[in-house]
N, C-alpha and C. Protein backbone atom coordinates (compact mmCIF):
# COMPACT_ATOMS: atom_id res chain seq x y z
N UNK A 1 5.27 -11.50 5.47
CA UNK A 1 5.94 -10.19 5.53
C UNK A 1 6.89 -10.15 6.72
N UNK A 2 8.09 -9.45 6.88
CA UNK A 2 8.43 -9.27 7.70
C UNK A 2 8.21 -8.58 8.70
N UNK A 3 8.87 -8.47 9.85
CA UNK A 3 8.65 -7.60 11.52
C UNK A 3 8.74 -6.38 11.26
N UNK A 4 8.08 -5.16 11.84
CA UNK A 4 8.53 -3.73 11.57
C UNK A 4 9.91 -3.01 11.64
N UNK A 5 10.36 -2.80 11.25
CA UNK A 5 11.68 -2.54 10.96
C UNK A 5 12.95 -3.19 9.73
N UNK A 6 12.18 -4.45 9.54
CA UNK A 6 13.24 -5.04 8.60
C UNK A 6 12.52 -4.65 7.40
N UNK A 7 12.82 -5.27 6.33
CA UNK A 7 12.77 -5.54 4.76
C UNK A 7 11.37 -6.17 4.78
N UNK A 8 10.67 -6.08 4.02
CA UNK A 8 9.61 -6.92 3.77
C UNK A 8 9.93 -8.10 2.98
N UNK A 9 9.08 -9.15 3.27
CA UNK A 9 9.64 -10.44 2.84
C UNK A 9 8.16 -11.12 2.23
N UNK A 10 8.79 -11.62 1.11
CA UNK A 10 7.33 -12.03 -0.17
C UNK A 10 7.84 -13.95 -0.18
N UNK A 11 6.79 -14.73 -0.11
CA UNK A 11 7.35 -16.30 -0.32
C UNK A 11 6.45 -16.13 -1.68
N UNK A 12 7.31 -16.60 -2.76
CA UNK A 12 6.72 -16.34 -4.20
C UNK A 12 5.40 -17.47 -4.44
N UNK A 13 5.97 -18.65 -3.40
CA UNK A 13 4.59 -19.78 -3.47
C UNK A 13 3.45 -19.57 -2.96
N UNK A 14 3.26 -17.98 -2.43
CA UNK A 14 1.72 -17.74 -1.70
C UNK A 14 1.45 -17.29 -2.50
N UNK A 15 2.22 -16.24 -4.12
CA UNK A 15 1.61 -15.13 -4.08
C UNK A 15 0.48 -15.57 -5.28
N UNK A 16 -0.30 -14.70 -6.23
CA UNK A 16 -1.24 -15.10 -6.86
C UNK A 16 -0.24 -15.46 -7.96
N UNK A 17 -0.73 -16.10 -9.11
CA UNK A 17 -0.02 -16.74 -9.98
C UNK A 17 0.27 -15.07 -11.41
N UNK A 18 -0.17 -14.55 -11.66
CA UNK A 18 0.11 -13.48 -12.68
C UNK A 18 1.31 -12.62 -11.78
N UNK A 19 0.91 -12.37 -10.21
CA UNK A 19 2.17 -11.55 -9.47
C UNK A 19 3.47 -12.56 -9.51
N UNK A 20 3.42 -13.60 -9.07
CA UNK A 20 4.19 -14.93 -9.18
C UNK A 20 5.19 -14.32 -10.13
N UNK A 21 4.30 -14.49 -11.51
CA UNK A 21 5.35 -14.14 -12.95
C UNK A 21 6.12 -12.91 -12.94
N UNK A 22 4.98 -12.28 -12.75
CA UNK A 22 5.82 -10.99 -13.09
C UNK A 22 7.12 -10.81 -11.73
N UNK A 23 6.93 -10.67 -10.81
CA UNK A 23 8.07 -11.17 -10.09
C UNK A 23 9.43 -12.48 -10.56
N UNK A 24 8.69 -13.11 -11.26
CA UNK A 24 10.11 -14.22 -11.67
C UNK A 24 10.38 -13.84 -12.77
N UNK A 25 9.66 -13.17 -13.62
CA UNK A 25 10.04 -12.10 -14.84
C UNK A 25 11.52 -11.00 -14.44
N UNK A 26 11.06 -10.34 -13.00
CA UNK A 26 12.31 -9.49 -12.83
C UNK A 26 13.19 -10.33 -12.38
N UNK A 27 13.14 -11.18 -11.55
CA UNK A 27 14.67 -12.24 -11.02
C UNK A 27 15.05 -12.42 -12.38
N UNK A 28 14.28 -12.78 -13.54
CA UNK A 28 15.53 -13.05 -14.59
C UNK A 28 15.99 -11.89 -15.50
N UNK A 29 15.80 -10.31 -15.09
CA UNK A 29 16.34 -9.26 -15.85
C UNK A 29 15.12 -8.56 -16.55
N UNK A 30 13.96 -8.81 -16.21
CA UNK A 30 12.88 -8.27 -17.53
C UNK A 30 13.06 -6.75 -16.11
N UNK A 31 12.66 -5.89 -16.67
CA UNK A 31 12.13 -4.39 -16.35
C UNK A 31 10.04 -4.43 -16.05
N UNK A 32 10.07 -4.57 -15.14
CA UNK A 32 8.72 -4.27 -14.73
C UNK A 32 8.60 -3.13 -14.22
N UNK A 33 7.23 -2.44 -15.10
CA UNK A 33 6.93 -1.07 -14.81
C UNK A 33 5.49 -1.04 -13.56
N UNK A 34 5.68 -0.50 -12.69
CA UNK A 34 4.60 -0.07 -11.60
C UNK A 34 3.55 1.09 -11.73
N UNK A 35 2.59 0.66 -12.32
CA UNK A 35 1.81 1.72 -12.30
C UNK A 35 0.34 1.91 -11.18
N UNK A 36 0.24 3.31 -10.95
CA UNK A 36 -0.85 3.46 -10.10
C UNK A 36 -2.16 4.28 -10.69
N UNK A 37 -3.15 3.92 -11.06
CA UNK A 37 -4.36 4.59 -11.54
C UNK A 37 -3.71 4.98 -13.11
N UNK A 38 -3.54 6.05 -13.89
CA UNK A 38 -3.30 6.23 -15.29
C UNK A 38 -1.55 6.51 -14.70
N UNK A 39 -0.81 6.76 -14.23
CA UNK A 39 0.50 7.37 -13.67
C UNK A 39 1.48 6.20 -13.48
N UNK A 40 2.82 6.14 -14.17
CA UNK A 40 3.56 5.58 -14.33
C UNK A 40 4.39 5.86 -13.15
N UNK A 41 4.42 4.78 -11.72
CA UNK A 41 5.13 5.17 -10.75
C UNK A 41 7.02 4.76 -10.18
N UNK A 42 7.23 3.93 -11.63
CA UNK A 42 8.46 3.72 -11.73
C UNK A 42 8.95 2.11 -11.96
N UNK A 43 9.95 1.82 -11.84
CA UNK A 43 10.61 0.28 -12.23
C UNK A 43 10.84 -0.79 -10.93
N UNK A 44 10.65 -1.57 -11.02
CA UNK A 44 11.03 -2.52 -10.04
C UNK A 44 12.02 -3.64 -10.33
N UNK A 45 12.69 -3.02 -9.57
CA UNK A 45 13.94 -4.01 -9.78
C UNK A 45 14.51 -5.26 -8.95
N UNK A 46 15.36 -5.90 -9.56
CA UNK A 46 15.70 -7.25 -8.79
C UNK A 46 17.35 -7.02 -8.54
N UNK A 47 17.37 -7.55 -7.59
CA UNK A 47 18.91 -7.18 -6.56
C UNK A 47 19.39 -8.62 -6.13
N UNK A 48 19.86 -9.59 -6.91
CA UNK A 48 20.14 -11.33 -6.03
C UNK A 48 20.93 -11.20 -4.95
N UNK A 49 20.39 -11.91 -4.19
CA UNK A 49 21.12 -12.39 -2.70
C UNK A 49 22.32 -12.85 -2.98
N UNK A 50 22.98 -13.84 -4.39
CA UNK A 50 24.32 -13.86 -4.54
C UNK A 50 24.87 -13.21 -5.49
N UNK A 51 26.22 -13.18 -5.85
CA UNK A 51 27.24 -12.27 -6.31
C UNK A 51 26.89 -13.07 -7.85
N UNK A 52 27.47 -14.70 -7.40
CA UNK A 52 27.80 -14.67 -8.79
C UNK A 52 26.53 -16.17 -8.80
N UNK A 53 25.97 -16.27 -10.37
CA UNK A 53 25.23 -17.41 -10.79
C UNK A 53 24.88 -17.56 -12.39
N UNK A 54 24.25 -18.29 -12.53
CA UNK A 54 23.68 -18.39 -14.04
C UNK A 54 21.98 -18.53 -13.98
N UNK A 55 21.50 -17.98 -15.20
CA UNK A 55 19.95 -17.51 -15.17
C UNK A 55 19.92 -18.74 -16.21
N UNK A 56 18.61 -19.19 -15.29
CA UNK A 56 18.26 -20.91 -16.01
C UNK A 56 16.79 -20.50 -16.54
N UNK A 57 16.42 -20.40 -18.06
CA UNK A 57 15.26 -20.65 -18.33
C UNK A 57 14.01 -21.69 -18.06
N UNK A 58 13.00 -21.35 -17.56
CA UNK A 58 11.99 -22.35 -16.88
C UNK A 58 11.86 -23.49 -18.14
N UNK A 59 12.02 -25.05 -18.09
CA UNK A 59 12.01 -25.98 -18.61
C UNK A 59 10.47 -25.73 -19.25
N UNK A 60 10.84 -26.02 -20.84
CA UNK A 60 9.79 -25.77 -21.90
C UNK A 60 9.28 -27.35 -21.95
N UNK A 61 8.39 -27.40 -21.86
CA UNK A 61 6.62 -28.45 -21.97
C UNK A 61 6.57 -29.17 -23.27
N UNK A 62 7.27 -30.22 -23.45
CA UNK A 62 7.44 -30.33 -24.82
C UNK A 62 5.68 -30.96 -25.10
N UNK A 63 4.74 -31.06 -24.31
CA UNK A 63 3.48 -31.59 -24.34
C UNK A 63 2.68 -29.89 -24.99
N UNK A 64 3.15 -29.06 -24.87
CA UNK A 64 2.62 -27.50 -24.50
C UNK A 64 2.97 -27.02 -26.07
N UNK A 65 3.92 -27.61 -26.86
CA UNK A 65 4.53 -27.05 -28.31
C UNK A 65 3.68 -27.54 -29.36
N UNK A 66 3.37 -26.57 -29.69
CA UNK A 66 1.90 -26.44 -30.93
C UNK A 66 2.76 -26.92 -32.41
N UNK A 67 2.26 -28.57 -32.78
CA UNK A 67 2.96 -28.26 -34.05
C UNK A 67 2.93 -27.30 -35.55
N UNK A 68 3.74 -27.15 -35.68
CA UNK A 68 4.07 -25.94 -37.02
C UNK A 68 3.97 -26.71 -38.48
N UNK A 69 3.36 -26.19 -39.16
CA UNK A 69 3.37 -26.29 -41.10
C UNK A 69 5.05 -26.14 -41.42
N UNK A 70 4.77 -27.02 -42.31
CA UNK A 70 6.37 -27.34 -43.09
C UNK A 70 6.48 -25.55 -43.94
N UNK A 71 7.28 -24.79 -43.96
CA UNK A 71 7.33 -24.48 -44.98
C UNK A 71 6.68 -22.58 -44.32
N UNK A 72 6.28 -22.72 -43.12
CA UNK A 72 6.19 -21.47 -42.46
C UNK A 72 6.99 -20.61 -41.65
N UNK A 73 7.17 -19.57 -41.65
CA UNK A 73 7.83 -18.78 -40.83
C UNK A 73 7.46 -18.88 -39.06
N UNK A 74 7.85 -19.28 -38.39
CA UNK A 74 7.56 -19.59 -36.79
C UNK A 74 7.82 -18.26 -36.26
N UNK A 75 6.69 -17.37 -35.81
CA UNK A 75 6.99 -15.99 -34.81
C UNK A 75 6.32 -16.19 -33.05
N UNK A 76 7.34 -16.30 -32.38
CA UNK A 76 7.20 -16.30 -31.47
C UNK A 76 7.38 -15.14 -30.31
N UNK A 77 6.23 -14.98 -29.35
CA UNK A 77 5.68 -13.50 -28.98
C UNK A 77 6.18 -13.79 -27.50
N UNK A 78 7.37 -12.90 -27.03
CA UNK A 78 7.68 -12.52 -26.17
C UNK A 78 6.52 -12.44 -24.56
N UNK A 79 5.99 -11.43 -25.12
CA UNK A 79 5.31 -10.31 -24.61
C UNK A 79 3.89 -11.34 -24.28
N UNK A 80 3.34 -10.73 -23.14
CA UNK A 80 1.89 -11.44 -23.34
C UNK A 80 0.62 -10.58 -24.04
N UNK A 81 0.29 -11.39 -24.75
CA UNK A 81 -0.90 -10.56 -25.62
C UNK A 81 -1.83 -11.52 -25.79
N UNK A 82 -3.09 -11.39 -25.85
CA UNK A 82 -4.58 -11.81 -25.64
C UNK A 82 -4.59 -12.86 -26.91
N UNK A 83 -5.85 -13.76 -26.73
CA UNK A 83 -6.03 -14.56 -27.88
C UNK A 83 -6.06 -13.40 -29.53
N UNK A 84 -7.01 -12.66 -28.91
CA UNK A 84 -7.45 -11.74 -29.83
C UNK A 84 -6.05 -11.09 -30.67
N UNK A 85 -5.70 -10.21 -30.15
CA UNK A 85 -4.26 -9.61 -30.24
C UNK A 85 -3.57 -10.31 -30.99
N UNK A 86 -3.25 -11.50 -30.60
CA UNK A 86 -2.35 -12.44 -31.66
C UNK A 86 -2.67 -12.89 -32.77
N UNK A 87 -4.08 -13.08 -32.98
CA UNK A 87 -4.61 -13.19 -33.97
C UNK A 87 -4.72 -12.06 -35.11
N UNK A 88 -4.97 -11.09 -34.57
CA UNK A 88 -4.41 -9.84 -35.31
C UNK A 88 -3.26 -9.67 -35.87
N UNK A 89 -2.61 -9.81 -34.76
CA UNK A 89 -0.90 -10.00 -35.68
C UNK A 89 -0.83 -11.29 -36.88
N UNK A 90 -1.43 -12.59 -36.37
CA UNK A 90 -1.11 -13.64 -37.33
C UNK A 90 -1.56 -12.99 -38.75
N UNK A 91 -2.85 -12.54 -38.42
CA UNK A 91 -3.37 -12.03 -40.10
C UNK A 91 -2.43 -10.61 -40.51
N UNK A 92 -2.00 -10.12 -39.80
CA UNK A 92 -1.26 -8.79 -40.58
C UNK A 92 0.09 -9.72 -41.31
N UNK A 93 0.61 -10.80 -40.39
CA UNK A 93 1.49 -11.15 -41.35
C UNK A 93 1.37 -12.00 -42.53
N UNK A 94 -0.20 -12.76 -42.08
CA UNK A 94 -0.38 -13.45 -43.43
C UNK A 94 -0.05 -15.13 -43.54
N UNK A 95 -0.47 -15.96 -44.58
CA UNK A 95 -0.79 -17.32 -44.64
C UNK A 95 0.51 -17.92 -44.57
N UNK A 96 1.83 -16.88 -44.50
CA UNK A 96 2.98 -17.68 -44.44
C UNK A 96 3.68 -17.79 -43.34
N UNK A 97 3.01 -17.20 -42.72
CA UNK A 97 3.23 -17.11 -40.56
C UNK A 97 2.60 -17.85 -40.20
N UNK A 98 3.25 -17.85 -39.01
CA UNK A 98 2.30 -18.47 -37.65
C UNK A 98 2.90 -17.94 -36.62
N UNK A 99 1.71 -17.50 -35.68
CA UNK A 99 2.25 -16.35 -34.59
C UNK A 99 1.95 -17.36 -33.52
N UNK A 100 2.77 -17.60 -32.62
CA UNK A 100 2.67 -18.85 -31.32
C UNK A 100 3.26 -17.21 -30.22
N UNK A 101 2.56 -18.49 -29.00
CA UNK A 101 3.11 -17.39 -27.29
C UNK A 101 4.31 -18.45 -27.29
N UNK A 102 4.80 -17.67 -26.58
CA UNK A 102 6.53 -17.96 -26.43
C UNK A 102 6.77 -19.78 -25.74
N UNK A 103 5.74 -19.39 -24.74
CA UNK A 103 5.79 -21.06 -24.20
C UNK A 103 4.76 -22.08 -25.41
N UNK A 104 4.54 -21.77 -26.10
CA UNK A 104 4.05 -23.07 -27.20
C UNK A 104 4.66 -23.33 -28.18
N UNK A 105 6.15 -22.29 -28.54
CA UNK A 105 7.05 -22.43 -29.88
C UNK A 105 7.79 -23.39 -30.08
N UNK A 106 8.28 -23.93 -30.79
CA UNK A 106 9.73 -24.73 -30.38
C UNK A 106 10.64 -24.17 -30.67
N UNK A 107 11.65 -25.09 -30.25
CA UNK A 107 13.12 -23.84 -30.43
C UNK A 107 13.51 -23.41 -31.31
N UNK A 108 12.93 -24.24 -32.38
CA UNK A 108 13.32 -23.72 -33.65
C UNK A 108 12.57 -22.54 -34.41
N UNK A 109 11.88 -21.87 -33.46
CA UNK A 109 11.49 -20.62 -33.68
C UNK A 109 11.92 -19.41 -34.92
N UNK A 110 11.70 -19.05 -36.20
CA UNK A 110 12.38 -18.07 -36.89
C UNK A 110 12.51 -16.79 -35.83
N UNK A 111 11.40 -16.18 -35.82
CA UNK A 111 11.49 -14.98 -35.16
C UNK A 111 11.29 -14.66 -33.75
N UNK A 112 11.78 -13.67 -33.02
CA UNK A 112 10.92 -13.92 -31.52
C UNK A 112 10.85 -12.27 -31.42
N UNK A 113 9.47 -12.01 -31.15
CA UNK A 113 9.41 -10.75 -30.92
C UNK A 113 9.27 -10.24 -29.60
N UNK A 114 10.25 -9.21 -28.81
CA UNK A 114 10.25 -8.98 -27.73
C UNK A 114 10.48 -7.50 -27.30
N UNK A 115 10.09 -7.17 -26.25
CA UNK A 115 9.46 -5.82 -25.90
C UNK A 115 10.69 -5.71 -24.94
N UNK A 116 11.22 -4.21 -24.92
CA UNK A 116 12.66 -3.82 -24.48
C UNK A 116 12.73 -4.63 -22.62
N UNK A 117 13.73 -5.11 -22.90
CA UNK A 117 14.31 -5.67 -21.76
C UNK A 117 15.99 -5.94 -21.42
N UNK A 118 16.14 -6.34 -20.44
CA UNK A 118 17.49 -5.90 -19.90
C UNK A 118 18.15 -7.18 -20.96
N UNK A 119 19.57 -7.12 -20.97
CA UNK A 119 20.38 -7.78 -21.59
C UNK A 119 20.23 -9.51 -21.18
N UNK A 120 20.07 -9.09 -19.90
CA UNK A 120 20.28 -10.58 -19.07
C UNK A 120 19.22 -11.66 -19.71
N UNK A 121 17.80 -11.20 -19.41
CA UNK A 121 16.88 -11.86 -20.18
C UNK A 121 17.04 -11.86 -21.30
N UNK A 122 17.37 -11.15 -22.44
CA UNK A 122 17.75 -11.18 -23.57
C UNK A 122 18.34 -12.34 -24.03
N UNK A 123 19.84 -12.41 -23.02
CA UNK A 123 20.36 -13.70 -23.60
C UNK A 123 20.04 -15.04 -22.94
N UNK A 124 18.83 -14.84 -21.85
CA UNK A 124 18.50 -16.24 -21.71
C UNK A 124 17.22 -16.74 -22.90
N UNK A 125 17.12 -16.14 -23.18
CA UNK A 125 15.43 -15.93 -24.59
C UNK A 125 16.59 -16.22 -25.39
N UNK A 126 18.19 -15.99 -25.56
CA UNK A 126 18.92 -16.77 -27.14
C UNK A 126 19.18 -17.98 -26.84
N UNK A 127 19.48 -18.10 -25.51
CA UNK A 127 19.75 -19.78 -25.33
C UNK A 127 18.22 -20.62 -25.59
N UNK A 128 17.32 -20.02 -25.05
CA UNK A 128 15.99 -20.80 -25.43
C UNK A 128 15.91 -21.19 -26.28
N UNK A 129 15.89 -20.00 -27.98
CA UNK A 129 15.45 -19.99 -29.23
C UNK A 129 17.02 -19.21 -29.86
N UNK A 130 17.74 -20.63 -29.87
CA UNK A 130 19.13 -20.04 -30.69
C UNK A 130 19.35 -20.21 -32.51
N UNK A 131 18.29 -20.66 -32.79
CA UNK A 131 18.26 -20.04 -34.43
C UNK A 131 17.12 -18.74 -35.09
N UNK A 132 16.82 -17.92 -33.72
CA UNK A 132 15.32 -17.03 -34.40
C UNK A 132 15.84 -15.55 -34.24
N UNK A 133 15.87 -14.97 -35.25
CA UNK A 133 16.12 -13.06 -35.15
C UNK A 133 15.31 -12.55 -33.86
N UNK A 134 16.19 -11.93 -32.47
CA UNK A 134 15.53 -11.53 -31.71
C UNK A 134 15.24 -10.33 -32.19
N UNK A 135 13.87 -9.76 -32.19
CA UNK A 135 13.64 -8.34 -32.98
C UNK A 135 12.83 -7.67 -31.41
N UNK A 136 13.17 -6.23 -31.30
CA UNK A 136 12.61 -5.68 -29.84
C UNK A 136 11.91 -4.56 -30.47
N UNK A 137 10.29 -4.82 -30.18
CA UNK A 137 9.53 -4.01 -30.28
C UNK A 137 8.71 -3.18 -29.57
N UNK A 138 8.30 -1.91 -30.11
CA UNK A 138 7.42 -1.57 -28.74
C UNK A 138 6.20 -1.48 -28.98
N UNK A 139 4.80 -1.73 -28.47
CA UNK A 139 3.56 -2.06 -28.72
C UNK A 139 2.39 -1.23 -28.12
N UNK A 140 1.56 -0.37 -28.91
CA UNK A 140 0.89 0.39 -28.14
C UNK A 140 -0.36 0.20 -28.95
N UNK A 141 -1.57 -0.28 -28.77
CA UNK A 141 -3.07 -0.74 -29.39
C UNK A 141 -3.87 -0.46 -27.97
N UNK A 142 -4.31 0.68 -28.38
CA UNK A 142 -5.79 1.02 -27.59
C UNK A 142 -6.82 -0.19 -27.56
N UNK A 143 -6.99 -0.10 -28.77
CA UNK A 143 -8.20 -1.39 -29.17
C UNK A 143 -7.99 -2.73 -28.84
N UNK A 144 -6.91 -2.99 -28.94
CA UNK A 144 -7.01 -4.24 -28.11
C UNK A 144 -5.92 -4.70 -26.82
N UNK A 145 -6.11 -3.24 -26.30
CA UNK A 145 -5.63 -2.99 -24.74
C UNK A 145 -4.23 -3.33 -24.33
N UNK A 146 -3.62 -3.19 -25.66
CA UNK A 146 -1.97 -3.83 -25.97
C UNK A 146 -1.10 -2.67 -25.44
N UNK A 147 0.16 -2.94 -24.57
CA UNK A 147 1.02 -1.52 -24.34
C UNK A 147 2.12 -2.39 -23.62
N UNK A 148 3.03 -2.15 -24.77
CA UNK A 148 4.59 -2.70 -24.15
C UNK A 148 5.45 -1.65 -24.71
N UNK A 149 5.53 -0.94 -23.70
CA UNK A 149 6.91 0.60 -23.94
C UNK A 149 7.70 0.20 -23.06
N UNK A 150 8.86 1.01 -23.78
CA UNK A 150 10.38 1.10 -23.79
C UNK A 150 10.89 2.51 -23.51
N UNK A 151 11.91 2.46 -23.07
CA UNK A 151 12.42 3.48 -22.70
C UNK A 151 12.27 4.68 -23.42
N UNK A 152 12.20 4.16 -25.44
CA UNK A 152 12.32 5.13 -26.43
C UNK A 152 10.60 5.70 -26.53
N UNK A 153 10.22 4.60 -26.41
CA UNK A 153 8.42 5.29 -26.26
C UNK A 153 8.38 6.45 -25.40
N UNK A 154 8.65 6.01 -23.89
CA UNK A 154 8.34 6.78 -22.47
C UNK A 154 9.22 8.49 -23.25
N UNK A 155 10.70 8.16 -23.55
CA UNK A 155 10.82 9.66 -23.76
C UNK A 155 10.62 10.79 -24.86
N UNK A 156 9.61 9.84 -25.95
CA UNK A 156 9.26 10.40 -27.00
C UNK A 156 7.76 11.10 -26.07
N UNK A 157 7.36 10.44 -25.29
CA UNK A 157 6.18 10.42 -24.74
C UNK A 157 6.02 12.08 -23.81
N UNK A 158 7.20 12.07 -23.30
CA UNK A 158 7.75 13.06 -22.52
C UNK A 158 7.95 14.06 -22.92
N UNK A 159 8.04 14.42 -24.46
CA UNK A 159 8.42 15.44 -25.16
C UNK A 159 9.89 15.64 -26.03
N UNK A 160 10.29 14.42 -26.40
CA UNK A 160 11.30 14.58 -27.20
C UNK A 160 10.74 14.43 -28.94
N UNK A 161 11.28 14.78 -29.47
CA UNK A 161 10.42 14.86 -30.98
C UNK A 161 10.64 14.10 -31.96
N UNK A 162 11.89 13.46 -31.65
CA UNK A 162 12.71 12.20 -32.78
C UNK A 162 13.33 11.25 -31.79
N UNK A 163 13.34 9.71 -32.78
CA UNK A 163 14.40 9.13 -32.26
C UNK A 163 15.00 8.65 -33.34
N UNK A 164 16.45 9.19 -33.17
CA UNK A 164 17.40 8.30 -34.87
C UNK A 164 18.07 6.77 -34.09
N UNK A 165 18.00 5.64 -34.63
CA UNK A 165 18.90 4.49 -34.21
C UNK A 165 20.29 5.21 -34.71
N UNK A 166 20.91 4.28 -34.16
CA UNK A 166 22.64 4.22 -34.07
C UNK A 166 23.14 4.14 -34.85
N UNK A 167 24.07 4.98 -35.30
CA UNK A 167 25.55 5.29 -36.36
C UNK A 167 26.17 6.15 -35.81
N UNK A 168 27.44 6.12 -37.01
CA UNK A 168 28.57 6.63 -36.32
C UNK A 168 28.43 8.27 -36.17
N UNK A 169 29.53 8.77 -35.63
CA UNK A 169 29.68 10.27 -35.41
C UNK A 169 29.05 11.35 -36.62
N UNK A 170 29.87 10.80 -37.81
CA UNK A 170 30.61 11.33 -38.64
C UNK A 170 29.04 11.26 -39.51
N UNK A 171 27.90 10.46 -39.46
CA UNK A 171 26.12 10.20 -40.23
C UNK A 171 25.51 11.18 -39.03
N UNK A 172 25.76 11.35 -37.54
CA UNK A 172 24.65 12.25 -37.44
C UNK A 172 24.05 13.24 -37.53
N UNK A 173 25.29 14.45 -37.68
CA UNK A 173 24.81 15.62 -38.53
C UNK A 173 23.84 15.23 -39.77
N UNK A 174 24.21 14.72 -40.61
CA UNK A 174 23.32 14.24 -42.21
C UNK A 174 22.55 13.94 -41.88
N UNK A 175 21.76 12.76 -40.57
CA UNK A 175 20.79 12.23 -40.39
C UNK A 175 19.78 13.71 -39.33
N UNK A 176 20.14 14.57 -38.69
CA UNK A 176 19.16 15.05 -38.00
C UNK A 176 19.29 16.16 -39.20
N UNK A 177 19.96 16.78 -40.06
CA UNK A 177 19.21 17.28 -41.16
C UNK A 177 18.47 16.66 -42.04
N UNK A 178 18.63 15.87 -42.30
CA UNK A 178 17.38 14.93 -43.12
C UNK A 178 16.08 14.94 -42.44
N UNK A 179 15.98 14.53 -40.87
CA UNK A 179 15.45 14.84 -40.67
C UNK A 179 14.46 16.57 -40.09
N UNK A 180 15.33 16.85 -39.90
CA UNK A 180 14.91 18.67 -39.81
C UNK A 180 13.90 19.02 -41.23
N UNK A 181 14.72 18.88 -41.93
CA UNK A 181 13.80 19.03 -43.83
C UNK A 181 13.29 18.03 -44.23
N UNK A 182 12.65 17.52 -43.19
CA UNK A 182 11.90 16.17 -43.63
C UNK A 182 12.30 15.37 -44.94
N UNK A 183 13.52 15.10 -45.22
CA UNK A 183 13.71 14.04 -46.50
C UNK A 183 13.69 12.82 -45.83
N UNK A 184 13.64 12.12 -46.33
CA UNK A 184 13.57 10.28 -45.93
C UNK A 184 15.03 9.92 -45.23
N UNK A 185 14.63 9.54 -43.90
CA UNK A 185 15.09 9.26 -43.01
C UNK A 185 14.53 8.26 -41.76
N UNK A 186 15.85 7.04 -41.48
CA UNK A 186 14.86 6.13 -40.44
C UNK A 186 14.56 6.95 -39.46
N UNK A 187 13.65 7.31 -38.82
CA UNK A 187 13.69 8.23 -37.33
C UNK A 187 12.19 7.65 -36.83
N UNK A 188 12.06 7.57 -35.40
CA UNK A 188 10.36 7.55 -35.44
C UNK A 188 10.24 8.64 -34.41
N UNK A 189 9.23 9.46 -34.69
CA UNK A 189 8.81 10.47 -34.65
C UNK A 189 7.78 10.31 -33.40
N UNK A 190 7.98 11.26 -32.25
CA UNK A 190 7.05 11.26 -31.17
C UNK A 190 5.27 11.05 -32.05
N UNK A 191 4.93 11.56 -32.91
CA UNK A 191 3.46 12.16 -33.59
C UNK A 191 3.55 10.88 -34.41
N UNK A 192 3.55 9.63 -34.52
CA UNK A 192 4.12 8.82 -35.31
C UNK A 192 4.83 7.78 -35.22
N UNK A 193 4.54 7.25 -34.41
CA UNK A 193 5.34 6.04 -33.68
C UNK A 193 5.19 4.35 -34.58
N UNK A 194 4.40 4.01 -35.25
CA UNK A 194 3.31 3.31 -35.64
C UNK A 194 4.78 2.65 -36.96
N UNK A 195 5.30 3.41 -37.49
CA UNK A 195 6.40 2.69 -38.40
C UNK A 195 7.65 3.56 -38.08
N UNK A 196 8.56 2.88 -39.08
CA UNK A 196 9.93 4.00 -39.12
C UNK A 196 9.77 4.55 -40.26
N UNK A 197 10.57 5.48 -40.79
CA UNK A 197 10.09 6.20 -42.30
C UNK A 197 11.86 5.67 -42.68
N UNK A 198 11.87 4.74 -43.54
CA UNK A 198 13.20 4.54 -44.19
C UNK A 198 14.09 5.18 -45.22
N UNK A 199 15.08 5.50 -45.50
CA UNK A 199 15.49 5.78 -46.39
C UNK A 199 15.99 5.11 -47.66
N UNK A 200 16.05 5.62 -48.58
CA UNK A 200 16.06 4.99 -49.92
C UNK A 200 17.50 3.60 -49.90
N UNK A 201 18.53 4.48 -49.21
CA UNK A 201 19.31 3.04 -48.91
C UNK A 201 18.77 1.92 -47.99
N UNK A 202 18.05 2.20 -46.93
CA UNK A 202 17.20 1.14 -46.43
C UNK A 202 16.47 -0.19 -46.95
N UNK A 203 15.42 0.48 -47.94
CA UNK A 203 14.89 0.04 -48.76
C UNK A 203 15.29 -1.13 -49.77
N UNK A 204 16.47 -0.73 -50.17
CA UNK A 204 17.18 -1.45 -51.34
C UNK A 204 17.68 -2.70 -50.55
């Protein structure tokens, strides 16, 4: 640490290995949330000492890459979630998945599922896995102690009552009456978070 008066100063090689991450998580753009007892006490952010650089993904273990079935969909999980947890997911998607943690995928990953984060990390996770749909989800399981929120969670959470995704000017009148008279509309709903409710053009 530093002397009284300056900045406090962290050497990342003392610290415990889970703080470690999550600290080299924010140097590369992820959003880490600080919480104290049940109370969400805000974001911690990363500020680099230089102006300008490039964000280098930590060299993948080609000893560490679980081989994959010919002929399966490869989903690879951002986020950290428990043996258990993932296994849950593998069976919700079924015998034509395979749900891997992010460091056991290979690059040739179909899907990668990831929990809202800044752009920066974003596009170092496309250089990683540059043929897989990055899809950003948000994750909330009591039961198996799962919780990765996003900005849209926290202010549904707060008391807002809808959230519509993005279109133009000229769809959002139509879309917050659709939703007002409850007809089928994508929106997810503070009371309801769990899917989106699509609309019939969706669908098709």
């Amino acid at each position: 640490m530093g002397h009284r008066g300056e900045s406090p100063t962290l050497d990342l090689d003392t610290l415990p290995r889970e703080l470690r991450e999550s600290l080299t998580a924010a140097m590369k753009g992820a959003e880490i949330t600080l919480v104290g007892g049940d109370r969400e006490l805000g974001q911690l952010v990363f500020r680099p000492s230089v102006l300008e650089g490039v964000v280098l993904p930590e060299p993948r273990s080609s000893t560490s890459e679980v081989k994959t079935p010919e002929g399966v969909t490869v989903v690879a999980t951002a986020m950290k979630l428990s043996d258990s947890a993932r296994r849950r997911l593998s069976d919700e998607f079924g015998s034509d998945y395979i749900v891997l943690d992010l460091h056991d995928a290979p690059p040739t990953a179909d899907v990668l599922l990831i929990n809202p984060v800044s752009p920066q990390l974003l596009n170092v996770l496309r250089g990683s896995f540059p043929e897989a749909r990055l899809i950003i989800t948000e994750i909330e399981d009591d039961e198996l102690e799962v919780r990765y929120q996003g900005p849209v969670g926290r202010l549904l959470d707060a008391g807002a009552s809808a959230y519509l995704p993005p279109r133009p000017v000229g769809e959002v009148a139509t879309a917050v009456h659709a939703y007002l008279t409850q007809e089928s509309v994508a929106a997810l709903e503070a009371a309801n978070r769990s899917a989106s409710q699509l609309s019939g053009s969706d669908r098709d």
